[in-house]
Each structure stands twice: as structure tokens, then as C-alpha cells.
N, C-alpha and C. Protein backbone atom coordinates (compact mmCIF):
# COMPACT_ATOMS: atom_id res chain seq x y z
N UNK A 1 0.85 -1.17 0.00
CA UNK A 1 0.00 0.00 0.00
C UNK A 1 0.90 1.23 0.00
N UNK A 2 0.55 2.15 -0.74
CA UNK A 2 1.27 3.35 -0.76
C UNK A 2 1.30 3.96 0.91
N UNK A 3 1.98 4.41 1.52
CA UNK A 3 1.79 5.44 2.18
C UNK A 3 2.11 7.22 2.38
N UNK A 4 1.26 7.95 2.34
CA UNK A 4 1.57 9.23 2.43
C UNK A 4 2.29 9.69 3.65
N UNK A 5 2.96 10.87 3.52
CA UNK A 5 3.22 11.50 4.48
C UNK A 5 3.61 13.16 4.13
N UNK A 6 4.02 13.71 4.76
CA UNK A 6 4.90 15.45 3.99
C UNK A 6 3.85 15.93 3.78
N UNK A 7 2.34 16.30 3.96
CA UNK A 7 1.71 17.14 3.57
C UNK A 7 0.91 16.86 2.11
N UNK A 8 -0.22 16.57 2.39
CA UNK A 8 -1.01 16.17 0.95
C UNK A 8 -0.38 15.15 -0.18
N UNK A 9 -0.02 14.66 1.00
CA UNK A 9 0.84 13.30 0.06
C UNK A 9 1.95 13.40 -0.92
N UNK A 10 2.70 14.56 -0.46
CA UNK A 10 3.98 14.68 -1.43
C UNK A 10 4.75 14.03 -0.92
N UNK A 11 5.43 13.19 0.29
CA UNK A 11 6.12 12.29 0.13
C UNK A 11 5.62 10.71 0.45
N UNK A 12 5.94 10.20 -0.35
CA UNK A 12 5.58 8.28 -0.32
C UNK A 12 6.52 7.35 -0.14
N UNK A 13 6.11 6.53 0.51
CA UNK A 13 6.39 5.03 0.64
C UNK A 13 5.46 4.41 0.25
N UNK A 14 5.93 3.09 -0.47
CA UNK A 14 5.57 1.29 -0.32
C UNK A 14 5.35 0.93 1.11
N UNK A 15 4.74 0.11 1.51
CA UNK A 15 4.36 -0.56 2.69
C UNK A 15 4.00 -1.90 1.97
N UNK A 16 5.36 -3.11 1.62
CA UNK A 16 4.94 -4.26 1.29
C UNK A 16 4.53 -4.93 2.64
N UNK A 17 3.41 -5.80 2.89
CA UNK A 17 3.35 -6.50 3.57
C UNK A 17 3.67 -7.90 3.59
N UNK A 18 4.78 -7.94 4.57
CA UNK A 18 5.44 -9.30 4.89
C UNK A 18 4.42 -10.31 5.83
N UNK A 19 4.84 -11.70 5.54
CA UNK A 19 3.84 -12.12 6.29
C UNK A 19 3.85 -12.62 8.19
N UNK A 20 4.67 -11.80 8.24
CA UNK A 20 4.84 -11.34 9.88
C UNK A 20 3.51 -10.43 10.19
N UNK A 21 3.56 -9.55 8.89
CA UNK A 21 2.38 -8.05 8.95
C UNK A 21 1.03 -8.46 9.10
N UNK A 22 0.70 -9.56 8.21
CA UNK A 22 -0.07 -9.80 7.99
C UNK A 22 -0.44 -11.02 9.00
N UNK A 23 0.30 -11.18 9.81
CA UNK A 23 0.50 -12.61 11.08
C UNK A 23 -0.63 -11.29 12.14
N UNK A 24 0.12 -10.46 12.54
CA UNK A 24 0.08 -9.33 13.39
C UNK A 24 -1.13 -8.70 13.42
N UNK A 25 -1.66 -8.30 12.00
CA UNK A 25 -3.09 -7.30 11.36
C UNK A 25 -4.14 -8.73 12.03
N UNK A 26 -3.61 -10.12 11.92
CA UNK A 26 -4.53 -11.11 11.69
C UNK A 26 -5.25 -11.18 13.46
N UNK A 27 -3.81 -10.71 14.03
CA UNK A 27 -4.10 -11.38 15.27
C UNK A 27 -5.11 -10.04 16.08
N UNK A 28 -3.91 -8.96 15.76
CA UNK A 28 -5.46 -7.69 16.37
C UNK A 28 -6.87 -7.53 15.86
N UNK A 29 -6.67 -7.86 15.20
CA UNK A 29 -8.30 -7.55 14.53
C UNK A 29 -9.08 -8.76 14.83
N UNK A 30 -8.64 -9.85 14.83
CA UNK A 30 -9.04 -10.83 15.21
C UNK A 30 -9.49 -10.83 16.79
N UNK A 31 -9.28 -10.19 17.71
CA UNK A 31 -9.20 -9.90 19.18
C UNK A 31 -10.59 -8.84 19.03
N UNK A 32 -11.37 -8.59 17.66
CA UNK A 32 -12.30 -7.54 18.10
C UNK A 32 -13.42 -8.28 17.50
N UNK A 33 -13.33 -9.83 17.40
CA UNK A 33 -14.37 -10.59 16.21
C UNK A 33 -16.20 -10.76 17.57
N UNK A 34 -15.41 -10.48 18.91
CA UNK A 34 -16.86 -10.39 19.88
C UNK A 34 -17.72 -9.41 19.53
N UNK A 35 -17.12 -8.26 18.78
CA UNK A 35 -18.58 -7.10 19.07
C UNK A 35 -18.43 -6.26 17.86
N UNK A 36 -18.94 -5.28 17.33
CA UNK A 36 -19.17 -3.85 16.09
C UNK A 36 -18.08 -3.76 17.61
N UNK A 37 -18.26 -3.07 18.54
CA UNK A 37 -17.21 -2.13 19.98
C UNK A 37 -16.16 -2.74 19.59
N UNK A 38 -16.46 -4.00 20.21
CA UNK A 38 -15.07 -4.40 20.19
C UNK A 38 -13.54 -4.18 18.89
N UNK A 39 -14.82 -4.77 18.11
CA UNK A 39 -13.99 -4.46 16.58
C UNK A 39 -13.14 -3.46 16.05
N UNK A 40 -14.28 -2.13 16.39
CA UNK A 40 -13.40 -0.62 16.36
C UNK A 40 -12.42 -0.41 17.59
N UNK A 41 -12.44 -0.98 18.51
CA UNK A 41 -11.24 -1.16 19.34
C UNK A 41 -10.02 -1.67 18.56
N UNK A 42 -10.27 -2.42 18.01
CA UNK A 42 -9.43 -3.66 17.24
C UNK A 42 -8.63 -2.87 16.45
N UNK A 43 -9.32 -2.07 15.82
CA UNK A 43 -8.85 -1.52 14.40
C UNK A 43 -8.34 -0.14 14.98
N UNK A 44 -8.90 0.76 15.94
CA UNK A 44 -7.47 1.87 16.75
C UNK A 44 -6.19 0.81 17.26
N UNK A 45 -6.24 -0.30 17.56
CA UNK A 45 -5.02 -1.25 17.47
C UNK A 45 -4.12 -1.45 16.00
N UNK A 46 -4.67 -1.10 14.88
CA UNK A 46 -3.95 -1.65 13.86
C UNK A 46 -4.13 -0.49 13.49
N UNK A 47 -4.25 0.46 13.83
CA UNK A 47 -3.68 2.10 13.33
C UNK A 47 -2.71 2.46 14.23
N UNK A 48 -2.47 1.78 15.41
CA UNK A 48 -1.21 1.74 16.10
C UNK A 48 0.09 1.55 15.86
N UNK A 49 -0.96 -0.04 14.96
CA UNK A 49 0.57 -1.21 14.64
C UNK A 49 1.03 -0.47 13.84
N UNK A 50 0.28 0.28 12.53
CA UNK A 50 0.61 0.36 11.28
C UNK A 50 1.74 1.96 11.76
N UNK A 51 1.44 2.59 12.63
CA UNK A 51 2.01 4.20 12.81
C UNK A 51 3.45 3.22 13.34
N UNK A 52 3.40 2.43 14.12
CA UNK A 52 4.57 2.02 14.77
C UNK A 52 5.29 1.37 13.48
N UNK A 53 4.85 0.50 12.86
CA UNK A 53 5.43 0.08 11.80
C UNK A 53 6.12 1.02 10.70
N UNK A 54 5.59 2.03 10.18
CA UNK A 54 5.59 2.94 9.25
C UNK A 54 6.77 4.04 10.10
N UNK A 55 6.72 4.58 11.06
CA UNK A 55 7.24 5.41 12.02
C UNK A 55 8.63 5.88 11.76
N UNK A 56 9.20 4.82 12.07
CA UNK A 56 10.87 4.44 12.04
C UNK A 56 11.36 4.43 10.68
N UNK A 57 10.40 3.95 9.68
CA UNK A 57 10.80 3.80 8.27
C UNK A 57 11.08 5.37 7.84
N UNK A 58 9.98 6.01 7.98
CA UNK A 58 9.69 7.44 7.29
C UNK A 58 9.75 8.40 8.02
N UNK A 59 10.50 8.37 9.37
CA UNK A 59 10.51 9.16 9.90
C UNK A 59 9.07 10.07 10.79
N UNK A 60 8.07 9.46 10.82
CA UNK A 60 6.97 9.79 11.01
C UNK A 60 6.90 9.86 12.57
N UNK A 61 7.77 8.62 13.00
CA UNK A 61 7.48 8.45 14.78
C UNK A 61 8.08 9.75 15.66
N UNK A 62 8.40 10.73 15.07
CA UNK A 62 8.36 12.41 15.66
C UNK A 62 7.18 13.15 15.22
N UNK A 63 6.36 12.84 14.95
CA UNK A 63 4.99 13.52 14.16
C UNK A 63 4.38 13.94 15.44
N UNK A 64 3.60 14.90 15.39
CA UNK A 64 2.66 15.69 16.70
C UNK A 64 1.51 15.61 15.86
N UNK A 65 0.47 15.52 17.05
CA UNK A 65 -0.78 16.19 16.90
C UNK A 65 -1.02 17.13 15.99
N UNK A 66 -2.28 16.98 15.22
CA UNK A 66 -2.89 18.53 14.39
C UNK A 66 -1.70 18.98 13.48
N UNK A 67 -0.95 17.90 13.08
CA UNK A 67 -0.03 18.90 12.15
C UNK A 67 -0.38 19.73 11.04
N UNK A 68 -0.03 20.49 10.53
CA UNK A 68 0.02 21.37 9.37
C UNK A 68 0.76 22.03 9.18
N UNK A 69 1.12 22.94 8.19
CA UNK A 69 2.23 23.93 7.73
C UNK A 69 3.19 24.43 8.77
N UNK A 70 1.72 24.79 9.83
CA UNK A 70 2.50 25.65 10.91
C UNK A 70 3.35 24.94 11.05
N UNK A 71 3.38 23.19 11.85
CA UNK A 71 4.57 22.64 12.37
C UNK A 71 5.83 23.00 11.79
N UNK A 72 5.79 23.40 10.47
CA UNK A 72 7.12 23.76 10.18
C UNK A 72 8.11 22.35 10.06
N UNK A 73 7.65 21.21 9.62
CA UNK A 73 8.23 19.72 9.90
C UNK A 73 7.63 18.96 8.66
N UNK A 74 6.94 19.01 7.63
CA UNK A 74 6.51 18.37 6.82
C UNK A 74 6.85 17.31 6.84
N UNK A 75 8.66 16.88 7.15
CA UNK A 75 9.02 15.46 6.36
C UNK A 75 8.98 14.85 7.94
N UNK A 76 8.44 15.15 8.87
CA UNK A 76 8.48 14.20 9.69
C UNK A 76 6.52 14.18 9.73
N UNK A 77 5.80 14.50 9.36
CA UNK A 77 4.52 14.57 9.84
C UNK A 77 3.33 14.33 9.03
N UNK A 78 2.22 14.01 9.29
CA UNK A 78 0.75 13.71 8.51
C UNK A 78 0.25 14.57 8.70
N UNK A 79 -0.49 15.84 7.66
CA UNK A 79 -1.54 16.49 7.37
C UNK A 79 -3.07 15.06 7.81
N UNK A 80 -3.68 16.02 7.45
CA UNK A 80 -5.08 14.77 7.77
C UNK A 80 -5.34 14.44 6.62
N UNK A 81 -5.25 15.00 5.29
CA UNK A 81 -4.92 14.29 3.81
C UNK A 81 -4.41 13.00 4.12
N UNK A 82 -3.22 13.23 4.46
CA UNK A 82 -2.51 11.45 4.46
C UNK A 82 -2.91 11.32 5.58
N UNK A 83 -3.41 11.20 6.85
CA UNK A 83 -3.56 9.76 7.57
C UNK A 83 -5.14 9.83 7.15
N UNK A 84 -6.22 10.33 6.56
CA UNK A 84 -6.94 10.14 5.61
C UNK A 84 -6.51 8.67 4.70
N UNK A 85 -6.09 9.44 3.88
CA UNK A 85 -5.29 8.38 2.79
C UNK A 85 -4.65 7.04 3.26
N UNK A 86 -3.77 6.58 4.57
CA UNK A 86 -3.04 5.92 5.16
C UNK A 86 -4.22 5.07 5.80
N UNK A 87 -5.29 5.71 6.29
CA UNK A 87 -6.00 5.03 7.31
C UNK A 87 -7.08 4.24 6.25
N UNK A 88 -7.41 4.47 5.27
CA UNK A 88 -8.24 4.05 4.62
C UNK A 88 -7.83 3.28 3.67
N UNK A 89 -6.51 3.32 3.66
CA UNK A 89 -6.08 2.11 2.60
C UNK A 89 -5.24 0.94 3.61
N UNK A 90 -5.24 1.35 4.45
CA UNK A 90 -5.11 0.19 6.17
C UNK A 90 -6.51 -0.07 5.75
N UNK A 91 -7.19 -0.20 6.18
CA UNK A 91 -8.79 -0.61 6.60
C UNK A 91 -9.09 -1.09 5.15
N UNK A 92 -8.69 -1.00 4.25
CA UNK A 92 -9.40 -1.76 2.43
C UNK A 92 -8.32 -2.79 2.72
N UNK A 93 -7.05 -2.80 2.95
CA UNK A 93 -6.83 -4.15 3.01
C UNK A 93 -7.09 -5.35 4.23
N UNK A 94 -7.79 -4.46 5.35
CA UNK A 94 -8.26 -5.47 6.41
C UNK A 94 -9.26 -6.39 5.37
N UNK A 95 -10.11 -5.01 5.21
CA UNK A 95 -10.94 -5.83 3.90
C UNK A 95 -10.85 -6.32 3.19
N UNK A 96 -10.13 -6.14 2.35
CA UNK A 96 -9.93 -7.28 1.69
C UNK A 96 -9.45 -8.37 2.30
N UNK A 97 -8.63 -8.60 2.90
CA UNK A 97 -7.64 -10.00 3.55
C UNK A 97 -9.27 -10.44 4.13
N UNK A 98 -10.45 -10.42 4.27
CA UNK A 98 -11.46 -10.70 5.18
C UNK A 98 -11.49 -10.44 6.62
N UNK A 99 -10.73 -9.60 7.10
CA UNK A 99 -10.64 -9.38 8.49
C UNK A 99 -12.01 -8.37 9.38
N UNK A 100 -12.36 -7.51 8.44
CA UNK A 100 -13.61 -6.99 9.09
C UNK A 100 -15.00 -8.00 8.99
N UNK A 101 -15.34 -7.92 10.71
CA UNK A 101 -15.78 -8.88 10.69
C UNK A 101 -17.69 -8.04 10.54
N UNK A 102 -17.50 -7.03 11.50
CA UNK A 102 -19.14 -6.11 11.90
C UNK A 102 -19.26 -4.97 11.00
N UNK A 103 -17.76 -4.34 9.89
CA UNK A 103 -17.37 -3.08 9.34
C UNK A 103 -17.49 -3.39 7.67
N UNK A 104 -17.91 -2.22 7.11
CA UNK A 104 -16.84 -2.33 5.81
C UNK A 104 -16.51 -0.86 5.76
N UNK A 105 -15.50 -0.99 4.93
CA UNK A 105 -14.62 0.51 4.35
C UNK A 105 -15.71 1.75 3.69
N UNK A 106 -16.09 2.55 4.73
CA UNK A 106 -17.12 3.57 3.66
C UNK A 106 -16.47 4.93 3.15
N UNK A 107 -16.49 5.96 2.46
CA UNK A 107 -16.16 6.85 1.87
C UNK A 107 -15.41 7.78 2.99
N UNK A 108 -14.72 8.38 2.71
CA UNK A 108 -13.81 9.46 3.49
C UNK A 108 -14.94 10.76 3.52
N UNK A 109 -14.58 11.38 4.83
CA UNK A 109 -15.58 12.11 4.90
C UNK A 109 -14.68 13.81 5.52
N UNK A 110 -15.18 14.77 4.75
CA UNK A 110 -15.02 16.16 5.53
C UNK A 110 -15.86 16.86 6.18
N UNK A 111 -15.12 17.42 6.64
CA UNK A 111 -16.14 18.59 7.92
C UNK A 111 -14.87 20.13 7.05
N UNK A 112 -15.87 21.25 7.45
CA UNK A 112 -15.29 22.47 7.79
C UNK A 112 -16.13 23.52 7.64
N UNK A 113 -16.09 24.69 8.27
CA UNK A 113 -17.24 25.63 8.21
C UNK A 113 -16.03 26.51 8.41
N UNK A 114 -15.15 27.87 7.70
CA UNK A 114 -14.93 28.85 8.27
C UNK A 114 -15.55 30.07 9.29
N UNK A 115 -17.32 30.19 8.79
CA UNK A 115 -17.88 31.06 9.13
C UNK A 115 -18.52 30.74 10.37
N UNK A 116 -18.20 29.15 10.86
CA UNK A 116 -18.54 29.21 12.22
C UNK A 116 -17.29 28.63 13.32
N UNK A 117 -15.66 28.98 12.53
CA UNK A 117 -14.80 28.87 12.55
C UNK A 117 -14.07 27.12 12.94
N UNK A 118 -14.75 26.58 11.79
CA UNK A 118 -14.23 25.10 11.99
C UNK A 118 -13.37 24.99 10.78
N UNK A 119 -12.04 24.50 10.85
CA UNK A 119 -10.84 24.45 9.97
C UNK A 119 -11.44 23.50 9.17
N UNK A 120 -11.04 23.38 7.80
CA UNK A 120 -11.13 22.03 7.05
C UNK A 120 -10.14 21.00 7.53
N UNK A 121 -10.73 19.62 7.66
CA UNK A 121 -10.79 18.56 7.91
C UNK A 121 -11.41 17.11 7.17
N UNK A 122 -10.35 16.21 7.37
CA UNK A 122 -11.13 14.75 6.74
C UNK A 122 -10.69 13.78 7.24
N UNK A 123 -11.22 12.72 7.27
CA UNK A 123 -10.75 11.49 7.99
C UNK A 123 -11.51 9.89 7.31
N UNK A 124 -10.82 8.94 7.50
CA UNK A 124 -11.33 7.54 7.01
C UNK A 124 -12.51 7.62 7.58
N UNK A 125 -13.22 6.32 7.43
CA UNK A 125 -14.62 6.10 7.95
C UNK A 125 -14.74 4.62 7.31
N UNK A 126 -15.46 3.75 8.84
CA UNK A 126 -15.89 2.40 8.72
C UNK A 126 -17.62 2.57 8.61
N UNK A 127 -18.05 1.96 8.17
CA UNK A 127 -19.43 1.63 8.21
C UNK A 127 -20.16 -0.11 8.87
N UNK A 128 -20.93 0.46 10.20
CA UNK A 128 -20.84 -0.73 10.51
C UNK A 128 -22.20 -1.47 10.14
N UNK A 129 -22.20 -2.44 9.71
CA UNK A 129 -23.02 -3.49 8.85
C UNK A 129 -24.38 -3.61 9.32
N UNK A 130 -24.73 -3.95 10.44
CA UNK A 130 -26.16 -4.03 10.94
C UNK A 130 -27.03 -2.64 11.15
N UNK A 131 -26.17 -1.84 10.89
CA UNK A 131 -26.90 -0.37 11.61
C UNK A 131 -26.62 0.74 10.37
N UNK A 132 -25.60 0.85 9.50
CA UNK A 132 -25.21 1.59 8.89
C UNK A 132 -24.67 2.61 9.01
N UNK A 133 -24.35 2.71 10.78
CA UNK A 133 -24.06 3.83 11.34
C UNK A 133 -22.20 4.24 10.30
N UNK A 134 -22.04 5.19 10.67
CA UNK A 134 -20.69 5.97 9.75
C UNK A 134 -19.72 6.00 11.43
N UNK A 135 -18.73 5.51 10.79
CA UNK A 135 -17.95 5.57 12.27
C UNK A 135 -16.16 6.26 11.77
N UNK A 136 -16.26 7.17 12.38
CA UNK A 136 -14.66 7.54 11.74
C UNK A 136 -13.43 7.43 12.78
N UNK A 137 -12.52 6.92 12.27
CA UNK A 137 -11.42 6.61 12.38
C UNK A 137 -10.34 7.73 12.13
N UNK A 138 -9.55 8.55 13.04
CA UNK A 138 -9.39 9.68 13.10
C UNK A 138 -7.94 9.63 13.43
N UNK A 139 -6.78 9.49 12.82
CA UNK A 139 -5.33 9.28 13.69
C UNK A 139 -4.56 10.90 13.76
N UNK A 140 -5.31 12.05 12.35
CA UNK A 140 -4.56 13.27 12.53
C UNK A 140 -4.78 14.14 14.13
N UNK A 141 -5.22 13.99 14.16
CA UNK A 141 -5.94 14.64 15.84
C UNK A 141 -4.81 14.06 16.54
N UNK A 142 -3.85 12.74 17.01
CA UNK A 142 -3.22 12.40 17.95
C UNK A 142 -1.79 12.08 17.63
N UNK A 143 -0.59 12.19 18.53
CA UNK A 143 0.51 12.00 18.60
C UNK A 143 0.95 10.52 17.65
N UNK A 144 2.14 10.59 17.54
CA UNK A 144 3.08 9.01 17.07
C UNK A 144 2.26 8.25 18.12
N UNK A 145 2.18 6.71 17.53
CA UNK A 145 1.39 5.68 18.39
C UNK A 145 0.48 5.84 19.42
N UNK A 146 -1.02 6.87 19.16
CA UNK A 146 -1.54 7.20 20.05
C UNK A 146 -2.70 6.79 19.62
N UNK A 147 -3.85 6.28 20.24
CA UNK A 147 -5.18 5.49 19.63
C UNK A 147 -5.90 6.56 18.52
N UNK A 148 -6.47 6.11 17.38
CA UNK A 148 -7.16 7.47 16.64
C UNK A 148 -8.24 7.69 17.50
N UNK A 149 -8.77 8.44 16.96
CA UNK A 149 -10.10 8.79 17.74
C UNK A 149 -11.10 7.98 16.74
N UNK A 150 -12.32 7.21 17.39
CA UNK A 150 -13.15 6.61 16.48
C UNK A 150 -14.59 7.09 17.30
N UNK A 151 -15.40 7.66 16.42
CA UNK A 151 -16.53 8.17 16.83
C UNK A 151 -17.52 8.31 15.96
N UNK A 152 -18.81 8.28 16.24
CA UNK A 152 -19.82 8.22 15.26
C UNK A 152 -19.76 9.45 13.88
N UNK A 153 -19.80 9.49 13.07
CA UNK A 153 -19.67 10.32 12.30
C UNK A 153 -20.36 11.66 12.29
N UNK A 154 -21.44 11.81 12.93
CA UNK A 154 -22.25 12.59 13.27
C UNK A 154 -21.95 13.78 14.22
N UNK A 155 -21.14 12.88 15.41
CA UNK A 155 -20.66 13.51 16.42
C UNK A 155 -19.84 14.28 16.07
N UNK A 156 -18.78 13.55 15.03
CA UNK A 156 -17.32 14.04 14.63
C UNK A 156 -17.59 15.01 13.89
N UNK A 157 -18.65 15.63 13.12
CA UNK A 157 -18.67 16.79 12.23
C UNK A 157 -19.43 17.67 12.53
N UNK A 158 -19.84 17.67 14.22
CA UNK A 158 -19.86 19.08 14.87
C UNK A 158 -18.44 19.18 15.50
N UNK A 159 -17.65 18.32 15.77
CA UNK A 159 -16.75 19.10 16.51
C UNK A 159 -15.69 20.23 15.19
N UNK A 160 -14.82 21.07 16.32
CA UNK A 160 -14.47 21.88 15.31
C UNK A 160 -12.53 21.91 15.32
């Protein structure tokens, strides 16, 4: 899977998956096959693995919170473009490999209002199967190896 990083995806990596990776993706996600809860637990676990994995390669494991321009750090950090991009092509290959068990991969979603001063923003999004509820999966909001935020979609596009 490609991965982004540097700001709107100007710098990339490959992320071949070895089958250690795919030993690893099998076993966390597999740990969330009791519940839809559990599951999205599962999967802020394999946005863990994948930041820890990716980290050291690309320099990413100095990345802060909320980055953007300001940081002044591009080549160490994710805009929400790429962990957008990163998080949602993590989660299409859970899917595909068959690992979502309550989820599938739904459309990337934005929020932003200047005029009621909410920045533009976007983030992955699971859709969970019995309910259709929109659940997003959120890693730009938090530090190197820090859980994303996963919250109903609804919720997530009042906050600002």
C-alpha cells in the first residue's frame, strides 16, 4: 500500500506487507471478532501497529498532533490528507484479507465551516453493517502511536 506523508501526500512510501504483517493485522483484529465495539477497538489497534510500523521507516514516529504547515516539519509529519489516505487504505486491506468482521470501508468524509470557525478537515470512515451507522477513524488529531479517535460520524462533524 502506498503510504503518504509530507503534507497532501507529497512524500511516499511502499508498505509491502510481509507475512509477519499480515500474522500481526490477523491477530489484532481478530481480538475484536466479539462485538461492532469491540472491533473498532481492534482496528485503533492496527492504526497503532501500522504508525509504529511505518514510524521508524519514514521518519513519522516524531509527528505531533494537528499537524500542518505551521509545524514547520513536513518530512516528519501527517496532514489529515494522508492519515486520511493511510488510514483508509489500512482498513481496504483489512478488507480485503477478510478481516472486518461487523465493518466495511465507507467513503472518506469532511467537515469544515470557516464562518462558524471550523478548519477544514477529513478522515477515514468504517461503516458498521447491521446499523449503517458511519464511524470515523481519526489518527490526525493524535501523537506518534496514540489510539485514533473513532466516533460516530455525526458527532465528529460538529466538533471543530
Amino acid at each position: 500500500m502506498t503510504v503518504c506523508h509530507g503534507f497532501v501526500c507529497r512524500r511516499r512510501e511502499i508498505l509491502n506487507f510481509i507475512a509477519g504483517d499480515r500474522a500481526a493485522l490477523t491477530r489484532i483484529i481478530g481480538a475484536g471478532h466479539a462485538s461492532a465495539t469491540a472491533e473498532r477497538a481492534a482496528v485503533q489497534c492496527a492504526v497503532i501497529w501500522f504508525d509504529r510500523r511505518m514510524g521508524p521507516l519514514i521518519g513519522t514516529n516524531k509527528r505531533v498532533a494537528n499537524a500542518d504547515i505551521r509545524a514547520m516539519d513536513d518530512k516528519h509529519n501527517y496532514d489529515c490528507w494522508d492519515t486520511t489516505r493511510n488510514v483508509t487504505g489500512l482498513l481496504l486491506v483489512l478488507q480485503q484479507w477478510g478481516l472486518l468482521k461487523f465493518h466495511t470501508v465507507g467513503d472518506p468524509h469532511y467537515r469544515g465551516n470557516p464562518l462558524v470557525d471550523q478548519l477544514p478537515h477529513d478522515t477515514a470512515v468504517l461503516v458498521e453493517r447491521a446499523t449503517k451507522v458511519e464511524w470515523v477513524v481519526d489518527m490526525w488529531p493524535r501523537g506518534y502511536a496514540q489510539p485514533p479517535d473513532v466516533m460516530r460520524l455525526a458527532q465528529w462533524l460538529k466538533e471543530s
